[in-house]
N, C-alpha and C. Protein backbone atom coordinates (compact mmCIF):
# COMPACT_ATOMS: atom_id res chain seq x y z
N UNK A 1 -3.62 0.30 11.52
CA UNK A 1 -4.74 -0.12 10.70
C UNK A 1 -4.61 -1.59 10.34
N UNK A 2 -5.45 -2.27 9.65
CA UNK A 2 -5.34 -3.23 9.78
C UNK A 2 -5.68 -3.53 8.13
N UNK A 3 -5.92 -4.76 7.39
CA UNK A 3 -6.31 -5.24 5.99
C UNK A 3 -7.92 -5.52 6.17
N UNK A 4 -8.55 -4.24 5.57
CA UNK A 4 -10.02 -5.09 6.02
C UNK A 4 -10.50 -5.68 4.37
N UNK A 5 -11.98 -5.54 4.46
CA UNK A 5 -12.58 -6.41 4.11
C UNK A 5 -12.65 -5.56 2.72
N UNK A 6 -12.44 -4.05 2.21
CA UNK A 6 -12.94 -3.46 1.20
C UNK A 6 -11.24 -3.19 0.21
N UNK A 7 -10.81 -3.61 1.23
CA UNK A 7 -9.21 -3.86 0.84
C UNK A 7 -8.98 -5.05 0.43
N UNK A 8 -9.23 -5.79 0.71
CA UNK A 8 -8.94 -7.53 0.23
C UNK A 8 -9.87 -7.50 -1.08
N UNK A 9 -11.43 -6.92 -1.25
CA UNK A 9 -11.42 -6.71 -2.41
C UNK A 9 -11.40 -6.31 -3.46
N UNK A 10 -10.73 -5.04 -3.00
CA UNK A 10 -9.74 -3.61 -4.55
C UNK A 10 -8.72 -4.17 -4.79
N UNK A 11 -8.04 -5.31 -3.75
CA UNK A 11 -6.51 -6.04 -3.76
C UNK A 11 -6.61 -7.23 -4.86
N UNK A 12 -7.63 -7.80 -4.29
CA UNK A 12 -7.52 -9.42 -5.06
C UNK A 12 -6.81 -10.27 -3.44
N UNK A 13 -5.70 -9.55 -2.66
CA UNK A 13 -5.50 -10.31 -1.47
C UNK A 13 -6.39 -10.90 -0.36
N UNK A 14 -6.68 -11.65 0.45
CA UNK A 14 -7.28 -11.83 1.39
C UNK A 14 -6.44 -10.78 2.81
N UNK A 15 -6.83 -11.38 3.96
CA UNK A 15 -6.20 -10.66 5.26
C UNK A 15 -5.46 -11.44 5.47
N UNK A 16 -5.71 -13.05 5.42
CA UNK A 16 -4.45 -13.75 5.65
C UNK A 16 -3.14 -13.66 4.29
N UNK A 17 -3.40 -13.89 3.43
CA UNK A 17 -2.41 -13.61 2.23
C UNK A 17 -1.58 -12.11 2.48
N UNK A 18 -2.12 -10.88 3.18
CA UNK A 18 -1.56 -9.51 3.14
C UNK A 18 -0.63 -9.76 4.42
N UNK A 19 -1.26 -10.63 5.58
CA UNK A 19 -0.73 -10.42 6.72
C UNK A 19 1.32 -10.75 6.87
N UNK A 20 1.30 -10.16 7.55
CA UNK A 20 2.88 -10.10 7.69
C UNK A 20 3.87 -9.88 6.42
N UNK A 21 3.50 -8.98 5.28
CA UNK A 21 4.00 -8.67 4.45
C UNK A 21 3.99 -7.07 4.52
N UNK A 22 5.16 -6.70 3.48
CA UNK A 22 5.31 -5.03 3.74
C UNK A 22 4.74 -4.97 2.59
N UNK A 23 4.07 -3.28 3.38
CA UNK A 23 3.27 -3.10 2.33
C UNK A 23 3.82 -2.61 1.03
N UNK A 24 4.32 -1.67 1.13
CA UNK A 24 5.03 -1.15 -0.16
C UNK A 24 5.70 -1.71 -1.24
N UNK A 25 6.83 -2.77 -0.58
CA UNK A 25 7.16 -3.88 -1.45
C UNK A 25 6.31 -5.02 -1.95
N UNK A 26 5.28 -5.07 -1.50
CA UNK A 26 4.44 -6.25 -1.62
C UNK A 26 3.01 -5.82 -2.53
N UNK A 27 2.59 -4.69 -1.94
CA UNK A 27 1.33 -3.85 -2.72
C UNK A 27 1.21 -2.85 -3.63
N UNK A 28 2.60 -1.75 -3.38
CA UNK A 28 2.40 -0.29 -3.86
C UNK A 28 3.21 -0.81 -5.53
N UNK A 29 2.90 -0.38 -6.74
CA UNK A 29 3.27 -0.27 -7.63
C UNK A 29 4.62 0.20 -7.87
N UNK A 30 5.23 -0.33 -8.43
CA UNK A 30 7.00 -0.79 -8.30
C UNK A 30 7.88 1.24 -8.52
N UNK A 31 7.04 1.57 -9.73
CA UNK A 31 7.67 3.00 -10.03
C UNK A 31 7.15 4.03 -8.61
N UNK A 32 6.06 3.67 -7.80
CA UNK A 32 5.85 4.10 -6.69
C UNK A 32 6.54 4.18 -5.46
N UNK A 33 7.06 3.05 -5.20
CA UNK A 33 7.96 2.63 -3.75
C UNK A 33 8.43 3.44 -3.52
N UNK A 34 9.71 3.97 -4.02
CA UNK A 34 10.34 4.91 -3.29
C UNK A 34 9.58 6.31 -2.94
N UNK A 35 8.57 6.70 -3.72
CA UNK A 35 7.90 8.17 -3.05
C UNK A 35 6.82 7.38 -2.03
N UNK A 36 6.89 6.72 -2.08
CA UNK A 36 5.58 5.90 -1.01
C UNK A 36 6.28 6.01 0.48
N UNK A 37 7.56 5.66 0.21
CA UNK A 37 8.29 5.07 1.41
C UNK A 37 8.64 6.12 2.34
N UNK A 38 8.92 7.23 1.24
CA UNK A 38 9.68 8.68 1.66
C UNK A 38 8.28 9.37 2.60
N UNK A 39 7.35 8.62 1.88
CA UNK A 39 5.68 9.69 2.60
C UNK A 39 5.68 8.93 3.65
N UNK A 40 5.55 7.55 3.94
CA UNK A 40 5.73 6.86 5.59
C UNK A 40 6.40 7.09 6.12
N UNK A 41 7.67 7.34 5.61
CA UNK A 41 9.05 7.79 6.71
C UNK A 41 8.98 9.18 7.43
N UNK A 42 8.48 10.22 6.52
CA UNK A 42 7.68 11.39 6.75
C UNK A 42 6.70 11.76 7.81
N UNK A 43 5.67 10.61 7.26
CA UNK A 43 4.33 10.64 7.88
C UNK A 43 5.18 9.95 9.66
N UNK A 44 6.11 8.93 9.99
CA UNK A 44 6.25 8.35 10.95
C UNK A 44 7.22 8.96 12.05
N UNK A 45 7.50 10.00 11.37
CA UNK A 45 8.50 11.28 11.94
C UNK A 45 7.47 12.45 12.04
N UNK A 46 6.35 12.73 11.63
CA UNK A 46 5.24 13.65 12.25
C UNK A 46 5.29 14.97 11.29
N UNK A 47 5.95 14.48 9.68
CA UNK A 47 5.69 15.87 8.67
C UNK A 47 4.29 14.86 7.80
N UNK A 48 3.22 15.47 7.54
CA UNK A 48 2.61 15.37 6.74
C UNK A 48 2.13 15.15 5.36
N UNK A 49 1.76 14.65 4.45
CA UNK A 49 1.80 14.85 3.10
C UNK A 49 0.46 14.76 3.04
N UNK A 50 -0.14 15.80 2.03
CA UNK A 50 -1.37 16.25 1.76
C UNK A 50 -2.22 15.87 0.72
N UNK A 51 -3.13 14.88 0.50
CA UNK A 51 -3.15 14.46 -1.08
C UNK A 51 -2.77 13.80 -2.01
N UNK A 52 -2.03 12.63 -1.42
CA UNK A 52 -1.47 11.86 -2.19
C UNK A 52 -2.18 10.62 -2.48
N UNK A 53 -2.08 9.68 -3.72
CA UNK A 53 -3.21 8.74 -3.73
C UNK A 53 -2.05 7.81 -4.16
N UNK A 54 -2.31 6.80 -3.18
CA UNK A 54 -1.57 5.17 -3.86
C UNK A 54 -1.92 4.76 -4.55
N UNK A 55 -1.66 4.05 -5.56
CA UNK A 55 -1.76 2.92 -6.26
C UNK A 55 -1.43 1.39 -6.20
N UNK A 56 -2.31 0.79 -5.50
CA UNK A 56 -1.52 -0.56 -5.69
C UNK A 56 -1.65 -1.45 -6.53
N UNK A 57 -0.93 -2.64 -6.73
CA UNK A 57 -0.93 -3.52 -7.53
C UNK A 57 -1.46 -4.80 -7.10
N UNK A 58 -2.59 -5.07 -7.67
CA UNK A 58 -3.55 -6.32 -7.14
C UNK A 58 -3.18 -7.64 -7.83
N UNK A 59 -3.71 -8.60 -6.88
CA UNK A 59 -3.02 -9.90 -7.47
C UNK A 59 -2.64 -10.43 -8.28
N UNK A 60 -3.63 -9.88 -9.59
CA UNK A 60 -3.58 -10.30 -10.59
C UNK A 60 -3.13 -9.18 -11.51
N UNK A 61 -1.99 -8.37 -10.83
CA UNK A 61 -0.61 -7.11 -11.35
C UNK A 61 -1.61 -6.09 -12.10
N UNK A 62 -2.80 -6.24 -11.72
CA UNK A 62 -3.35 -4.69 -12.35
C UNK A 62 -3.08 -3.44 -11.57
N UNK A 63 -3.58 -2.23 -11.71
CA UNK A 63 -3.39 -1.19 -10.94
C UNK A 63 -4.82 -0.48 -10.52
N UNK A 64 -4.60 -0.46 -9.35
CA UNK A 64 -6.07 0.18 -8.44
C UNK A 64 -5.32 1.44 -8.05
């Protein structure tokens, strides 16, 4: 996937500002990371997680 355009503005980031940064450390809300990481590592090994909603943290450190 890529950073589009409805993402840059729930973020506050642009596509160039997101690009080549991780996401989790860079976007997902700090008490989040580690269950975030555990659901990609999951999801990238082919177990599923059902329902889960991120939260990230937009430029200006609010929470979406």
């Amino acid at each position: 996937n890529e950073w589009n355009n409805k993402t840059a503005e729930i973020t506050g980031f642009s596509r160039h500002e997101a690009f080549n940064k991780p996401l989790v450390s860079t976007f997902i809300k700090p008490n989040l990371r580690d269950n975030v990481q555990t659901i990609m590592k999951n999801a990238l090994n082919g177990k599923q997680t059902s329902n889960y909603e991120l939260e990230f943290e937009t430029k200006t450190k609010q929470t979406v």
